[in-house]
PDB file of N, CA and C in Angstrom:
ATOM      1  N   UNK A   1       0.839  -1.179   0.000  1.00  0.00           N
ATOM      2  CA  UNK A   1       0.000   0.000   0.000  1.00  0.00           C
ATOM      3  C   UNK A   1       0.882   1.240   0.000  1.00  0.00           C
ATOM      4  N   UNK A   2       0.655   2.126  -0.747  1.00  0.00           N
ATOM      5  CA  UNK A   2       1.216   3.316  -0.812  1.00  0.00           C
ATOM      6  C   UNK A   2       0.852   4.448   0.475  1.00  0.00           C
ATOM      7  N   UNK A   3      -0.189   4.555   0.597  1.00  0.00           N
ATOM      8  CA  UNK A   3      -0.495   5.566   1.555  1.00  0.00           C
ATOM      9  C   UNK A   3      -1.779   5.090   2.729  1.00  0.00           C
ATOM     10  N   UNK A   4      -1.916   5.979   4.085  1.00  0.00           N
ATOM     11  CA  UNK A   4      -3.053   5.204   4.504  1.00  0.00           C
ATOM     12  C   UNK A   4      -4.165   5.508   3.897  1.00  0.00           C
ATOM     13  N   UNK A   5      -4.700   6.997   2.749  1.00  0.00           N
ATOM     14  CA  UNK A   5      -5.675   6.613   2.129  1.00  0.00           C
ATOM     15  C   UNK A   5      -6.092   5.551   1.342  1.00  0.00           C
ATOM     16  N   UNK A   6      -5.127   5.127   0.669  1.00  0.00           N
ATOM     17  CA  UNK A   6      -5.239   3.898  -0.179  1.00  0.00           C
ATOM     18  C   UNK A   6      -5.511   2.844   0.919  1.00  0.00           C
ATOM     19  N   UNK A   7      -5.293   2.655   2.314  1.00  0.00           N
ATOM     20  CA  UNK A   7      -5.182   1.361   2.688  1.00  0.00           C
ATOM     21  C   UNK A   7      -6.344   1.472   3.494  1.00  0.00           C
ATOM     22  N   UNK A   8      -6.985   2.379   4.316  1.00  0.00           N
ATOM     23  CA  UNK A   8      -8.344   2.612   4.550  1.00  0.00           C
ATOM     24  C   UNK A   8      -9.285   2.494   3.792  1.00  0.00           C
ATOM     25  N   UNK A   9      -8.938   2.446   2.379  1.00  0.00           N
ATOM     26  CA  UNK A   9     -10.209   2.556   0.913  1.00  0.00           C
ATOM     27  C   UNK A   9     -10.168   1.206   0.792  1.00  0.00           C
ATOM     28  N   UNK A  10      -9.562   0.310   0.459  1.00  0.00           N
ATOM     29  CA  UNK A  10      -9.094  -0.942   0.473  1.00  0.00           C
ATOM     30  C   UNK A  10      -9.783  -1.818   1.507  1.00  0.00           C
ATOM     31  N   UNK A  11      -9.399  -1.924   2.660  1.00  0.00           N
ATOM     32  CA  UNK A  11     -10.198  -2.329   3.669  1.00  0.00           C
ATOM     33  C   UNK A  11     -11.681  -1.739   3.878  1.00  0.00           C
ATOM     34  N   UNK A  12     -12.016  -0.577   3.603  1.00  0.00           N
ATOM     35  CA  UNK A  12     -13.682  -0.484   3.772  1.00  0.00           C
ATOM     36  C   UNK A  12     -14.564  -1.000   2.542  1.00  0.00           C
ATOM     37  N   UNK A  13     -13.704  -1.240   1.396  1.00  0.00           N
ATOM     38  CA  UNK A  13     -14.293  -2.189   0.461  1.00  0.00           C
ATOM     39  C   UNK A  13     -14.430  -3.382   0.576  1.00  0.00           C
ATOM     40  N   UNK A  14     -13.768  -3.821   1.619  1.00  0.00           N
ATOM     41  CA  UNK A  14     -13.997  -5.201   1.801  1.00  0.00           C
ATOM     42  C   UNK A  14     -14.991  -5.187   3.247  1.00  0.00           C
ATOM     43  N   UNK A  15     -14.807  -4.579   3.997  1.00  0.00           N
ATOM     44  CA  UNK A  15     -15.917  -4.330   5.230  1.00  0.00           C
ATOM     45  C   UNK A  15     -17.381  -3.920   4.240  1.00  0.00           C
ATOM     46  N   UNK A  16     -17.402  -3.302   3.606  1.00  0.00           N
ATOM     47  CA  UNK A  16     -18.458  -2.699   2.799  1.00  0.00           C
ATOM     48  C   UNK A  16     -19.258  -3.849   2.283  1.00  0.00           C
ATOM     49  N   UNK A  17     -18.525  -4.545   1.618  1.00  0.00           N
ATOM     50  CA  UNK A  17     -19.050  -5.627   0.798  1.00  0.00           C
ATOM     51  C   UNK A  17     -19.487  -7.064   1.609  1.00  0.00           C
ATOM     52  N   UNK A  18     -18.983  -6.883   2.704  1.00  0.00           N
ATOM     53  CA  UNK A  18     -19.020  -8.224   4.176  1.00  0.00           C
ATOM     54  C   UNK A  18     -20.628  -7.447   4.538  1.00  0.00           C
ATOM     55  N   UNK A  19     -20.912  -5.970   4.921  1.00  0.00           N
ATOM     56  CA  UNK A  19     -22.068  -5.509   5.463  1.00  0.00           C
ATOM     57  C   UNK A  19     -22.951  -6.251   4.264  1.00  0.00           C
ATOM     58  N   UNK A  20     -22.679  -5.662   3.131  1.00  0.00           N
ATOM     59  CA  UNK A  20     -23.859  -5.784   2.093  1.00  0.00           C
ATOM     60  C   UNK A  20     -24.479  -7.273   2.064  1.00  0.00           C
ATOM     61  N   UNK A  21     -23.206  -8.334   2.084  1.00  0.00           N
ATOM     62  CA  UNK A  21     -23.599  -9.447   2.148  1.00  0.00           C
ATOM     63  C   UNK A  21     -24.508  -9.799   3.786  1.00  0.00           C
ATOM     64  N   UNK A  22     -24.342  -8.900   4.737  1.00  0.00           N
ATOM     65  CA  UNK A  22     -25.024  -9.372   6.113  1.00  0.00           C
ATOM     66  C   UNK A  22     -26.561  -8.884   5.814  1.00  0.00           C
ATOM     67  N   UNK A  23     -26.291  -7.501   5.158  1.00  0.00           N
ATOM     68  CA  UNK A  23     -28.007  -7.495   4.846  1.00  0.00           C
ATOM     69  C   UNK A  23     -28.643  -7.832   3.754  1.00  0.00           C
ATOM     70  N   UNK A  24     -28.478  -8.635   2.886  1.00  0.00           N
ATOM     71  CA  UNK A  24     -28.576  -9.288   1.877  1.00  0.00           C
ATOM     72  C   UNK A  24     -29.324 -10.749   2.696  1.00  0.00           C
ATOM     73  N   UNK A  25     -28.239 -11.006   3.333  1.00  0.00           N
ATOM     74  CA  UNK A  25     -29.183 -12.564   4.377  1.00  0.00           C
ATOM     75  C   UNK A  25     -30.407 -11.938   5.046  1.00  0.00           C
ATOM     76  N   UNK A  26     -30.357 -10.674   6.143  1.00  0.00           N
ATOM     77  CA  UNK A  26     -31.308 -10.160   6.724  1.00  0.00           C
ATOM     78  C   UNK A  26     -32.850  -9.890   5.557  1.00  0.00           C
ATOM     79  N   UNK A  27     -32.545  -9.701   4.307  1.00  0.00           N
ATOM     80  CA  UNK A  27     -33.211  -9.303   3.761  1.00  0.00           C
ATOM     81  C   UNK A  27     -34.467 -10.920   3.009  1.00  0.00           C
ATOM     82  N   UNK A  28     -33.342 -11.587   2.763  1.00  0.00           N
ATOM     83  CA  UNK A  28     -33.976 -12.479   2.009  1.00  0.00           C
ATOM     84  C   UNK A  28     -34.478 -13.937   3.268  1.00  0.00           C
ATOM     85  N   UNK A  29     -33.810 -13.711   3.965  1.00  0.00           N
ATOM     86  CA  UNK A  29     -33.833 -14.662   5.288  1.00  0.00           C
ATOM     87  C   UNK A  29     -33.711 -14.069   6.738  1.00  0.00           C
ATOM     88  N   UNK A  30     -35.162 -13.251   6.836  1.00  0.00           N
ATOM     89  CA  UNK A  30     -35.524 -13.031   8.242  1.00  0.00           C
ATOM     90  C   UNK A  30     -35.201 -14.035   9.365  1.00  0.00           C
ATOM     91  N   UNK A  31     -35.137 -15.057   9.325  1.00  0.00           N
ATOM     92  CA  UNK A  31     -34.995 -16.118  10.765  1.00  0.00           C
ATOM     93  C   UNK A  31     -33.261 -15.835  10.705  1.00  0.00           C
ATOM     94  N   UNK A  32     -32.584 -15.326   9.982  1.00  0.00           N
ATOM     95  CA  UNK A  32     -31.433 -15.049  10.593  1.00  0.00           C
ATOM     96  C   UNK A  32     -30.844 -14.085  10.654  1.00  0.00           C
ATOM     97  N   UNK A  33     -32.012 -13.012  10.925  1.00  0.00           N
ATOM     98  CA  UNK A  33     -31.473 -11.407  11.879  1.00  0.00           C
ATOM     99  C   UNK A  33     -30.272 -11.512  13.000  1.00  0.00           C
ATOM    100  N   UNK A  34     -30.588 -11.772  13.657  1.00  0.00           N
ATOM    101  CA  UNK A  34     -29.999 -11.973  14.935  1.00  0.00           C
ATOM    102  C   UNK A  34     -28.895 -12.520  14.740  1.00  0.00           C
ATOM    103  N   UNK A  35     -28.179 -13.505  14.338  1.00  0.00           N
ATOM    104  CA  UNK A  35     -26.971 -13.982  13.501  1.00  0.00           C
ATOM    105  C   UNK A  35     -26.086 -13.071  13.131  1.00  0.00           C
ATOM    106  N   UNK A  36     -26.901 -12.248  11.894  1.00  0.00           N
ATOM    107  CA  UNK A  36     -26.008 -11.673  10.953  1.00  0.00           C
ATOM    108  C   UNK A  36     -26.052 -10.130  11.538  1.00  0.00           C
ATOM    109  N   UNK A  37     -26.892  -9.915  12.370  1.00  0.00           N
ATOM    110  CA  UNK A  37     -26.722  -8.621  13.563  1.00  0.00           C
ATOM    111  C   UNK A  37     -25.216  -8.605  14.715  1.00  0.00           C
ATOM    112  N   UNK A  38     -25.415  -9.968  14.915  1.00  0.00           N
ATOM    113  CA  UNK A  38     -24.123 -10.171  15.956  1.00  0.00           C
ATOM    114  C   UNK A  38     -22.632  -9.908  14.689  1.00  0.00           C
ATOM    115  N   UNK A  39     -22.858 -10.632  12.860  1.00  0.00           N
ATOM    116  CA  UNK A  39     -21.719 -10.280  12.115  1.00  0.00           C
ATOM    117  C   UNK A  39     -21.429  -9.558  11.982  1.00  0.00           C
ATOM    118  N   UNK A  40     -22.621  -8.798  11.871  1.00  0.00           N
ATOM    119  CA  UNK A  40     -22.159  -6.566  11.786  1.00  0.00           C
ATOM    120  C   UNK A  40     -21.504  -6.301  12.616  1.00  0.00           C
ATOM    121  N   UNK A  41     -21.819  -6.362  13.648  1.00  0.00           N
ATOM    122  CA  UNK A  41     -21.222  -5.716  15.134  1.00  0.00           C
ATOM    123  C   UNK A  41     -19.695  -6.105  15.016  1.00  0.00           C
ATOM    124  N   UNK A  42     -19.421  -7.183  15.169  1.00  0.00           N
ATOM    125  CA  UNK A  42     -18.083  -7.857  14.732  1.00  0.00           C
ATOM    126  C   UNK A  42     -17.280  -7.174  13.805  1.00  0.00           C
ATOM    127  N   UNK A  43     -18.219  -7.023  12.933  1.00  0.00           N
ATOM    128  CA  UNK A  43     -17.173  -6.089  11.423  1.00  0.00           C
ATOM    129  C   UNK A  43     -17.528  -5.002  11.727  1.00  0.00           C
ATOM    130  N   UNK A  44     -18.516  -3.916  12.406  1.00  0.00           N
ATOM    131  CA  UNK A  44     -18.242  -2.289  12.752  1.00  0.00           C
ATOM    132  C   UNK A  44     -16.932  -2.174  13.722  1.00  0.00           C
ATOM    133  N   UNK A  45     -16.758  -2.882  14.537  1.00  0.00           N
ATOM    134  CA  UNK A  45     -16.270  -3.244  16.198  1.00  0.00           C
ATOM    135  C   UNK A  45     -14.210  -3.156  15.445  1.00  0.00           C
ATOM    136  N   UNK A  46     -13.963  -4.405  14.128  1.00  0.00           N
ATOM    137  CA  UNK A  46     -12.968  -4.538  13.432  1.00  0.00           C
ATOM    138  C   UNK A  46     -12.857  -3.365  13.278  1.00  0.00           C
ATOM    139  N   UNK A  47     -13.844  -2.943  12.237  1.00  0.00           N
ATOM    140  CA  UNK A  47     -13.346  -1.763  11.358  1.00  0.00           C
ATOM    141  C   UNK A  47     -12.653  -0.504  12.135  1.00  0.00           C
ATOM    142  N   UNK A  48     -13.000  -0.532  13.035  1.00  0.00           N
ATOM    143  CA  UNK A  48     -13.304   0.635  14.117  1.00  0.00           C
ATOM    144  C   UNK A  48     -11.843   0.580  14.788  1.00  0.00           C
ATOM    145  N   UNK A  49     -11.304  -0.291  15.132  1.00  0.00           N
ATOM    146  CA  UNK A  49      -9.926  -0.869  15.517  1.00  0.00           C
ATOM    147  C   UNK A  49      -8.850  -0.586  14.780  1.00  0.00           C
ATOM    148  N   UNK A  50      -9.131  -1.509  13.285  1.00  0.00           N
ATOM    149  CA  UNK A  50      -8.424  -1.343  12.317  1.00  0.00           C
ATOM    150  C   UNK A  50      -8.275   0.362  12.087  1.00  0.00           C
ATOM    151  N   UNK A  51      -8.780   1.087  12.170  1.00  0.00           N
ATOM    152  CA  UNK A  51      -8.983   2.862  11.590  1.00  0.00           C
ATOM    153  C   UNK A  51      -8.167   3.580  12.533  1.00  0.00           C
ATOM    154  N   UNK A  52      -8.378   2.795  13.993  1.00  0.00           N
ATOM    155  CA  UNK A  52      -7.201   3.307  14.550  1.00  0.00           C
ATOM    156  C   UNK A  52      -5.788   2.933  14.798  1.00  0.00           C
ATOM    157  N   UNK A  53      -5.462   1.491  14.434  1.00  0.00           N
ATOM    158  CA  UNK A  53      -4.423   0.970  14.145  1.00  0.00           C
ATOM    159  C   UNK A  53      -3.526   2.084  12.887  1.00  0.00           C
ATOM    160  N   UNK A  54      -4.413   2.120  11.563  1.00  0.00           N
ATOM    161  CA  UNK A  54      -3.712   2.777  10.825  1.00  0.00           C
ATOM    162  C   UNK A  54      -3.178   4.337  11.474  1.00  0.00           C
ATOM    163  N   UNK A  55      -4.424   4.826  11.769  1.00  0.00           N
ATOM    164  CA  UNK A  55      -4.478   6.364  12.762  1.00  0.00           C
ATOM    165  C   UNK A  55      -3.106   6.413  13.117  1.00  0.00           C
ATOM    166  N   UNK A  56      -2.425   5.190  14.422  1.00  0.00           N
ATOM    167  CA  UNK A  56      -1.573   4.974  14.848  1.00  0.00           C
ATOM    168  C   UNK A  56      -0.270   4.946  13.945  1.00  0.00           C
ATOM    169  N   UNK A  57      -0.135   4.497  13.269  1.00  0.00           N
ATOM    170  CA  UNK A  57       0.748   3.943  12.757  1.00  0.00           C
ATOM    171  C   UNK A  57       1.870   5.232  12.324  1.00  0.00           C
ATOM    172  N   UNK A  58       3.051   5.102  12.354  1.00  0.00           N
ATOM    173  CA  UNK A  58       4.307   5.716  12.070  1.00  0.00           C
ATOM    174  C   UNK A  58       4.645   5.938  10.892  1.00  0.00           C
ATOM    175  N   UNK A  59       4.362   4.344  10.460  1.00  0.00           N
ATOM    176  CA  UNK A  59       5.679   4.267   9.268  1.00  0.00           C
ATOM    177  C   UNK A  59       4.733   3.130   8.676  1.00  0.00           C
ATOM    178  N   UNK A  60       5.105   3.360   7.561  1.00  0.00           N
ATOM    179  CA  UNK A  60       4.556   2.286   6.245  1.00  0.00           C
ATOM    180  C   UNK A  60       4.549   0.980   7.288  1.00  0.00           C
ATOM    181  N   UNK A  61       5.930   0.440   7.468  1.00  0.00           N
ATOM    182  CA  UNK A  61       6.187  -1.190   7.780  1.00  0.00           C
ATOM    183  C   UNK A  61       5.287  -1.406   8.872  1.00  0.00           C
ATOM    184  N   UNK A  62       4.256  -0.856   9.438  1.00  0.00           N
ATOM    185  CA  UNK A  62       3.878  -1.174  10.114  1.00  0.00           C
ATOM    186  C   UNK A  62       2.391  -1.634   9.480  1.00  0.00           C
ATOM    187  N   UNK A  63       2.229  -1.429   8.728  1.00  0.00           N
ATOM    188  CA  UNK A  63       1.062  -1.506   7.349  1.00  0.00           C
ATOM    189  C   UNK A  63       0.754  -3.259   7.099  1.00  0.00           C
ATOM    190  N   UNK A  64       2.168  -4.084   7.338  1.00  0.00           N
ATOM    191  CA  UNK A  64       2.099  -4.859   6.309  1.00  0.00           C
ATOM    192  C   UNK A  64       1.308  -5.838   7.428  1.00  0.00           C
ATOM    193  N   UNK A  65       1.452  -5.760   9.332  1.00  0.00           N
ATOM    194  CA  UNK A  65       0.961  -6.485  10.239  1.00  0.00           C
ATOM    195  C   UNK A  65      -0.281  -5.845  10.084  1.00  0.00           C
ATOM    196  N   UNK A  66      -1.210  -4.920   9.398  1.00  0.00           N
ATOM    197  CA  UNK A  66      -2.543  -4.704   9.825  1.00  0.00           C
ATOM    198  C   UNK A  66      -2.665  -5.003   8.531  1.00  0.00           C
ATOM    199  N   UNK A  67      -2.269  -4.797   7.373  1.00  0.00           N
ATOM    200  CA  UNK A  67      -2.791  -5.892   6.376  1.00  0.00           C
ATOM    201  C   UNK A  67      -3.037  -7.000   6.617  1.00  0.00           C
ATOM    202  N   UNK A  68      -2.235  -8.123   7.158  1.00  0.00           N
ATOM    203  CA  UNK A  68      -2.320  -9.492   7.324  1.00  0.00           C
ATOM    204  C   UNK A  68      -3.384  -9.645   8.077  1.00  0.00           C
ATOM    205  N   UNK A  69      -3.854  -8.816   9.232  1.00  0.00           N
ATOM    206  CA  UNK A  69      -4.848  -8.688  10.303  1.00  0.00           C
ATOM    207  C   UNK A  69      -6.487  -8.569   9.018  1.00  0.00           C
ATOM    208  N   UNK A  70      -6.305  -7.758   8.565  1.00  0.00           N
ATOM    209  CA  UNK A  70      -7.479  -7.136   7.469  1.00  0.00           C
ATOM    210  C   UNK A  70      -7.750  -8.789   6.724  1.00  0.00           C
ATOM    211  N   UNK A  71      -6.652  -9.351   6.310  1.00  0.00           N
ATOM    212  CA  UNK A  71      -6.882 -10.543   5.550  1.00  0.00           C
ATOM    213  C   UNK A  71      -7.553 -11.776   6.278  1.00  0.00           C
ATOM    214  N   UNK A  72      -6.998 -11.960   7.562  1.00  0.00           N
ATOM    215  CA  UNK A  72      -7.116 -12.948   8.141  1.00  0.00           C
ATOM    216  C   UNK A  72      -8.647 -12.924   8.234  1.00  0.00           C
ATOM    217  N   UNK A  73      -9.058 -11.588   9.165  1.00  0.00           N
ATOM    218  CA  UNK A  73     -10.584 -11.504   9.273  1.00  0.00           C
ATOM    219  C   UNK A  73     -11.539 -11.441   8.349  1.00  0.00           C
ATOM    220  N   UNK A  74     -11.034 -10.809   7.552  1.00  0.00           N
ATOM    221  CA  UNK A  74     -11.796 -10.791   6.006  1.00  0.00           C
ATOM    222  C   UNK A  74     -12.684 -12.077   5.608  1.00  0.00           C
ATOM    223  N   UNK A  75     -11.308 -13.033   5.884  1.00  0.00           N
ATOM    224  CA  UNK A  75     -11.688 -14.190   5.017  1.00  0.00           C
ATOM    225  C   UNK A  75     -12.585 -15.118   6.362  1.00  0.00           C
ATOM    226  N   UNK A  76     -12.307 -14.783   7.966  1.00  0.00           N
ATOM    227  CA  UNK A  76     -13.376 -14.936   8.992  1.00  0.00           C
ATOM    228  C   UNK A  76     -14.644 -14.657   8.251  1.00  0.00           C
ATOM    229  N   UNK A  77     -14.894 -13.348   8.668  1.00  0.00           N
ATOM    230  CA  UNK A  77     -16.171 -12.798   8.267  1.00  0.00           C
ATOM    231  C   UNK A  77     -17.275 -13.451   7.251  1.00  0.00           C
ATOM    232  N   UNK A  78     -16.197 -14.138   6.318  1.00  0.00           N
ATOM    233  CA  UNK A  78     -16.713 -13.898   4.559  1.00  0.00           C
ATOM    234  C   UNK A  78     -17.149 -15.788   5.081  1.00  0.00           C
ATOM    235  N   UNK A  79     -16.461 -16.644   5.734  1.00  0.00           N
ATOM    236  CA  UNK A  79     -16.725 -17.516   6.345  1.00  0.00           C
ATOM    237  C   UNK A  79     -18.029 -17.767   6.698  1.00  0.00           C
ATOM    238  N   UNK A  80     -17.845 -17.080   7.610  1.00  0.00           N
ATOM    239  CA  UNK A  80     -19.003 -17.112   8.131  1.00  0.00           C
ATOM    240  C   UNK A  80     -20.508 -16.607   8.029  1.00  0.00           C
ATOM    241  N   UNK A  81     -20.466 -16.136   6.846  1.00  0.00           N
ATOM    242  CA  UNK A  81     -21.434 -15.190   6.189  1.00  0.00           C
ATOM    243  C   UNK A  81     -21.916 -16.349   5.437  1.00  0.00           C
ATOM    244  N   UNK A  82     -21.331 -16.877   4.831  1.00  0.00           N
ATOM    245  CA  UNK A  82     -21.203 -18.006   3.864  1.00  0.00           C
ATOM    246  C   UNK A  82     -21.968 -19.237   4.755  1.00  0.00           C
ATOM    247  N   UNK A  83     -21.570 -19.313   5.543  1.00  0.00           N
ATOM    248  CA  UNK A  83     -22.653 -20.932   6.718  1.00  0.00           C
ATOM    249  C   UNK A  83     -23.721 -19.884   6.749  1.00  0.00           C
ATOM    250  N   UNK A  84     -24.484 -19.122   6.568  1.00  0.00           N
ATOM    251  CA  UNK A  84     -25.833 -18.482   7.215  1.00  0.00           C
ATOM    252  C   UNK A  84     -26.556 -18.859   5.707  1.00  0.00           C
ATOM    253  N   UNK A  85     -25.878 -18.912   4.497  1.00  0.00           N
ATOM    254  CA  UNK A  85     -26.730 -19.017   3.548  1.00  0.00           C
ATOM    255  C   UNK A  85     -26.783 -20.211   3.315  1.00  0.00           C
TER     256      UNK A  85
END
């Protein structure tokens, strides 16, 4: 990543697209509100962390441990989004 705008845009496209898919289930499959209510929270709660991790951050190299963090959960999230359908 070049800059933290680029790496904040990056990660809320993928948080973005994890929400859409949570209300996408809420929408088409009411009996699993509550589920995919607790996934949001989880991914606002991340995101919210992650924004200040970058906030924090010094120096680029410190980019590449909250990338790996962004990935790991990503592919959590997307997991688990995936068993509700």
């Amino acid at each position: 990543m070049a800059s933290k705008k680029q790496l904040k845009k990056a990660m809320d496209n993928l948080i973005f697209d994890a929400l859409d898919e949570c209300y996408s289930i809420q929408l088409y499959q009411p009996a699993k509100k509550e589920e995919s209510d607790r996934v949001i929270d989880e991914i606002v709660e991340f995101r919210n962390d992650i924004i200040n991790k970058i906030y924090k951050s010094k120096q680029k190299a410190e980019f590449k441990e909250i990338i790996q963090k962004i990935e790991e959960k990503s592919e959590e999230f997307f997991d688990t989004i995936n068993q509700m359908y």
